[in-house]
Protein backbone atom coordinates (compact mmCIF):
# COMPACT_ATOMS: atom_id res chain seq x y z
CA UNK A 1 0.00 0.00 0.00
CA UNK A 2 2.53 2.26 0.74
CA UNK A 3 4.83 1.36 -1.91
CA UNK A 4 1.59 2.21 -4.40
CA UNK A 5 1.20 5.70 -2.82
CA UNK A 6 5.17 6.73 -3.40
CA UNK A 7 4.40 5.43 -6.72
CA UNK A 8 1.21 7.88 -6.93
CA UNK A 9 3.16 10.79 -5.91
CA UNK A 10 6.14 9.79 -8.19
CA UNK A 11 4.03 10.02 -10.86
CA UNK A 12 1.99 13.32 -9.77
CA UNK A 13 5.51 14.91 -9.57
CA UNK A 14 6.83 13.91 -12.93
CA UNK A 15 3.44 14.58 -14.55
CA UNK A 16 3.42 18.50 -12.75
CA UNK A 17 7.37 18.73 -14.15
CA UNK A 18 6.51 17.86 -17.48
CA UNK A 19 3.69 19.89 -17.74
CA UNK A 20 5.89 22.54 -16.03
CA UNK A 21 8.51 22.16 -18.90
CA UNK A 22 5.85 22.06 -21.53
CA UNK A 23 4.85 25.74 -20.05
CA UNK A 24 8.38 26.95 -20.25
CA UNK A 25 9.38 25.27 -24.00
CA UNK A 26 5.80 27.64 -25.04
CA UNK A 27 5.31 30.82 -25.70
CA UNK A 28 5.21 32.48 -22.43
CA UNK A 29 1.53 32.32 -21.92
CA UNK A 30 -0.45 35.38 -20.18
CA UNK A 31 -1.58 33.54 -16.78
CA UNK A 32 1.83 32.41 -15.70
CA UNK A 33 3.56 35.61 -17.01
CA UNK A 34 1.12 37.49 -14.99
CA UNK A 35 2.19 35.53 -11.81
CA UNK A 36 5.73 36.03 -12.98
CA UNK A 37 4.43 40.16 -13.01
CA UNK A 38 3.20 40.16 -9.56
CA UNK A 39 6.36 38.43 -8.18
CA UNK A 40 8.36 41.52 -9.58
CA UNK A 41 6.32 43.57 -6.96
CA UNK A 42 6.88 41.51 -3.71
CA UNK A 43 8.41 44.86 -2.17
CA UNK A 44 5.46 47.04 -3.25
CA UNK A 45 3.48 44.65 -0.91
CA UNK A 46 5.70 44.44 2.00
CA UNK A 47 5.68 48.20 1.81
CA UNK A 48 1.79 48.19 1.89
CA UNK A 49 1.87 45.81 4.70
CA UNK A 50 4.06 48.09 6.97
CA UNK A 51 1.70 51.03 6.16
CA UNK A 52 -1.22 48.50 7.64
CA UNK A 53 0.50 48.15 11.11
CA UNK A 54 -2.05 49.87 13.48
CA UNK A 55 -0.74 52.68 15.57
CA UNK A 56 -0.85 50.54 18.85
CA UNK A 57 1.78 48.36 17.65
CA UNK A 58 4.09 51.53 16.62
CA UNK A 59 3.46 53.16 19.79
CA UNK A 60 3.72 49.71 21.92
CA UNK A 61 7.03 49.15 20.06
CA UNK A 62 7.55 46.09 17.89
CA UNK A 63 11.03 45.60 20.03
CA UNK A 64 11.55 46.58 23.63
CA UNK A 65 14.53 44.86 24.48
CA UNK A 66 16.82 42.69 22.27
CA UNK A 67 15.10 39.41 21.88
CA UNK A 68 11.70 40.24 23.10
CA UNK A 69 9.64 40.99 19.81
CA UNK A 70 6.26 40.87 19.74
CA UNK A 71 4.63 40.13 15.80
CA UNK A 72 3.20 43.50 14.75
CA UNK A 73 -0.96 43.44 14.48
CA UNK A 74 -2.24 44.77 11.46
CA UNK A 75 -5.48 46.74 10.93
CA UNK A 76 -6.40 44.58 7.57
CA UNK A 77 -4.55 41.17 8.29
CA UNK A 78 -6.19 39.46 5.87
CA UNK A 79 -4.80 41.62 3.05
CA UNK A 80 -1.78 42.10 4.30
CA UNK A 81 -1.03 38.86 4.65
CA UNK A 82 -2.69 37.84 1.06
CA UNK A 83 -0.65 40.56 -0.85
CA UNK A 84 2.65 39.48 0.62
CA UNK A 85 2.45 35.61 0.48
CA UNK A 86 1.02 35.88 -3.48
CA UNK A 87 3.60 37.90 -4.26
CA UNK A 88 6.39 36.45 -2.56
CA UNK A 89 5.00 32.56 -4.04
CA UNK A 90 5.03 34.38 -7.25
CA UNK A 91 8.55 35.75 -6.68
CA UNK A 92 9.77 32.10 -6.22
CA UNK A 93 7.65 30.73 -8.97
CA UNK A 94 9.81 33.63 -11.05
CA UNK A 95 13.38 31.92 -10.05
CA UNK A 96 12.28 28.26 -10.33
CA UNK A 97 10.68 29.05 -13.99
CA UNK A 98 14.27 31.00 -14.61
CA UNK A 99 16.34 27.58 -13.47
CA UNK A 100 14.19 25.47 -15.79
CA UNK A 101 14.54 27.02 -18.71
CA UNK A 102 16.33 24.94 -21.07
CA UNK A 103 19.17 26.24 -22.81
CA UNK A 104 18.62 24.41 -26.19
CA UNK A 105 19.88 27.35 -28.14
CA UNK A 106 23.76 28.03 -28.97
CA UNK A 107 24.96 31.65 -29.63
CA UNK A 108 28.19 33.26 -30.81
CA UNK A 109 28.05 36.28 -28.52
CA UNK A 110 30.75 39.03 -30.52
CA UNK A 111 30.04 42.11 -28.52
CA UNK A 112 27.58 43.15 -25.83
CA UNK A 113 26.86 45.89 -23.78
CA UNK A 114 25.40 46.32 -19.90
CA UNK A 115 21.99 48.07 -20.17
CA UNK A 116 19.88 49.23 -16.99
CA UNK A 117 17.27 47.30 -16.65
CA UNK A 118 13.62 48.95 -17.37
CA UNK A 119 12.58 50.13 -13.87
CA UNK A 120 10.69 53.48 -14.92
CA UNK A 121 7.28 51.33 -15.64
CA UNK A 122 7.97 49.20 -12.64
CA UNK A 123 8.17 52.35 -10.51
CA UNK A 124 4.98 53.80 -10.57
CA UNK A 125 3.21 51.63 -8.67
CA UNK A 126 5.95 52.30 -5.52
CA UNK A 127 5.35 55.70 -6.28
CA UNK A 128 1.49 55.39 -5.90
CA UNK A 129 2.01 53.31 -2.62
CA UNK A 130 3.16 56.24 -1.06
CA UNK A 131 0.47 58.40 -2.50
CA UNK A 132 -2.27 57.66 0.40
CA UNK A 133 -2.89 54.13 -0.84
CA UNK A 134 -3.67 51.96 1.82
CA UNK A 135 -5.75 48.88 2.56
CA UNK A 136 -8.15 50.76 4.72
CA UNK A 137 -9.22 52.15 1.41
CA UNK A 138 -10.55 49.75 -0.85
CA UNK A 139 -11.92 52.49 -3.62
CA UNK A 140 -7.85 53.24 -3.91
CA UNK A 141 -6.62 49.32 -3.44
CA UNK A 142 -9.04 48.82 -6.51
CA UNK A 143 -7.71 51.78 -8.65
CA UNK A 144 -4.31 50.24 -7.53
CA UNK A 145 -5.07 47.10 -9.21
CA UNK A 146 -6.39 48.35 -12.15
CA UNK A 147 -3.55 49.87 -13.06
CA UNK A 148 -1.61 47.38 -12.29
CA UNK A 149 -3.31 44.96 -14.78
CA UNK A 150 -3.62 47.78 -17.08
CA UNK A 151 0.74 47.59 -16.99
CA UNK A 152 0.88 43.88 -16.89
CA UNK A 153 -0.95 44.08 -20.90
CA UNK A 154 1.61 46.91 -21.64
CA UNK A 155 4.52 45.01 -20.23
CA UNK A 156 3.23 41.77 -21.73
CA UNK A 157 2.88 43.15 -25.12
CA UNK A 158 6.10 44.84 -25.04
CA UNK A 159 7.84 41.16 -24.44
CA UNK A 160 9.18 42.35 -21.06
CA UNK A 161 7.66 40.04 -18.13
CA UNK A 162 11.07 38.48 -17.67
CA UNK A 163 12.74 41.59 -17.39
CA UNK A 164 12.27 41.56 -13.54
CA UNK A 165 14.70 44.30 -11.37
CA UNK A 166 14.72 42.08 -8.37
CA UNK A 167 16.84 39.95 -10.53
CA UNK A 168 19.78 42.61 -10.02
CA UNK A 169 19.51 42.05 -6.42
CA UNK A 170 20.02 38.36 -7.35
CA UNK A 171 23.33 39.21 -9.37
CA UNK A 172 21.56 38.99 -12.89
CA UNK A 173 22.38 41.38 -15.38
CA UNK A 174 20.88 42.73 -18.84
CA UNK A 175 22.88 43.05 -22.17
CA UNK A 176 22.38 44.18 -25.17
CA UNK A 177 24.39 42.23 -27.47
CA UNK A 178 25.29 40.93 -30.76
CA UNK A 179 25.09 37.55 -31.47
CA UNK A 180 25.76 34.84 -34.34
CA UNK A 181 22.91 32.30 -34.46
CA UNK A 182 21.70 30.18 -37.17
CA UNK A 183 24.47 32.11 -39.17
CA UNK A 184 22.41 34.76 -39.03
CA UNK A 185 23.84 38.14 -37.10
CA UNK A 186 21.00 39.77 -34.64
CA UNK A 187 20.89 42.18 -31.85
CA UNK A 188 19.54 40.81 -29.01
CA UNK A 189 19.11 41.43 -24.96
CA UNK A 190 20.31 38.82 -22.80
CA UNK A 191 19.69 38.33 -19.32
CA UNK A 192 22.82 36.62 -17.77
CA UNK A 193 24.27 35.96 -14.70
CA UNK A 194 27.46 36.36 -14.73
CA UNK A 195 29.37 38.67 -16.78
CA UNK A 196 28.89 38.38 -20.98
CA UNK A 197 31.74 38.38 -22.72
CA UNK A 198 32.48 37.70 -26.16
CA UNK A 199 32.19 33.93 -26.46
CA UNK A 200 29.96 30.81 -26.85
CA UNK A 201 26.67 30.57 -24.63
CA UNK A 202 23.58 28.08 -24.40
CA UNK A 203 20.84 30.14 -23.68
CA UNK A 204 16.90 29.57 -23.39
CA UNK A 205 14.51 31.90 -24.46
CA UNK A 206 11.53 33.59 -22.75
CA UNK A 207 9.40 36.24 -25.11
CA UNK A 208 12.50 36.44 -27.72
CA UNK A 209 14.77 37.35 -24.62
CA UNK A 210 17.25 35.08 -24.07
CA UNK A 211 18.20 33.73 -20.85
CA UNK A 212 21.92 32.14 -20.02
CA UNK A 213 23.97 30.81 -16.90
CA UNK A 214 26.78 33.36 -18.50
CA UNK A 215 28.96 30.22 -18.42
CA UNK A 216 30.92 29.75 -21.89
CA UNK A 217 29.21 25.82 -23.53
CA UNK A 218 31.14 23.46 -25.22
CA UNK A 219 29.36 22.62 -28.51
């Protein structure tokens, strides 16, 4: 019996990985690049959920004496709560779909260039956070979220989902760069992990972005 259920759950796992794969090897579809969107605003959450601690807790004090903490109370737990476990799932869901890419592709980098990543249109909504947008008000949580879908299309569109700046925390870097593939010459950006160089990569591919270790392959 038991030897039947580790079987069960072998299977489960391999049928969830493949299916995981066949999600990744696709065009990056709109309901996992939207969870791959809200992962890229994980702070933007946290912040909201510091702006929900009530006023007892900040007059109380969250730390009296080193090693006595008491877990802040929040005026909307609920939401608080919500907003920073989706995000933060989705924030890990972002890294495990980066480390399962596979890098069937082989490139000829020749030249590339460091370019900052696009934070303007990722910036707004930090901006707004601190504009009176709290959870006590749901008219301005809603508004909130509008626009926030309303950027998801333009981001989506724009082939930029992967294009997260947490990333840079993370040590990832984007390049624009010239590459060789297919013998055909293209400009491309590249998000990498390690410094590009001139040289041979495998890379995967995510919305015509490609993705790469920034380790040199042997083909």
């Amino acid at each position: 019996m038991f030897g039947l259920r580790r079987t069960t759950g072998q299977n489960i796992a391999q049928l969830v990985q493949r299916k995981f794969e066949r999600i990744l090897n696709m065009k990056f579809r709109i309901f996992p690049a939207f969870l791959v969107f809200l992962g890229s605003y994980f702070p933007l959450a946290l912040i909201l959920a510091s702006q929900d601690i009530s006023q007892k807790t900040w007059a109380g004090g969250i730390c009296q004496k080193w090693g006595e903490c008491n877990f802040p109370t929040f005026e909307h737990p609920w939401l608080s709560g919500l907003g920073v476990l989706v995000t933060g799932l989705c924030l890990i869901l972002t890294f495990n779909v980066i480390s399962r890419i596979r890098h069937k592709y082989t490139i000829n980098v020749s030249e590339s260039k460091s370019i900052p990543s696009e934070l303007i249109s990722y910036s707004f909504p930090y901006i707004v956070s601190f504009m009176g947008v709290d959870y006590g008000s749901l008219g301005r949580i809603a508004g909130l979220a509008a626009f926030l879908v309303w950027l998801f299309l333009i981001t989506y569109k724009a082939s930029q989902i992967i294009m997260n700046p947490i990333l840079l925390i993370f040590g990832w870097n984007l390049y624009e760069a010239k590459i060789m593939i297919n013998k055909h010459e293209r400009i491309v950006k590249i998000l990498s992990k390690n410094i590009l160089i001139p040289g041979i990569y495998c890379c995967g591919d995510i919305q015509g972005n490609y993705i790469t270790n920034g380790e040199s392959c042997n083909v």
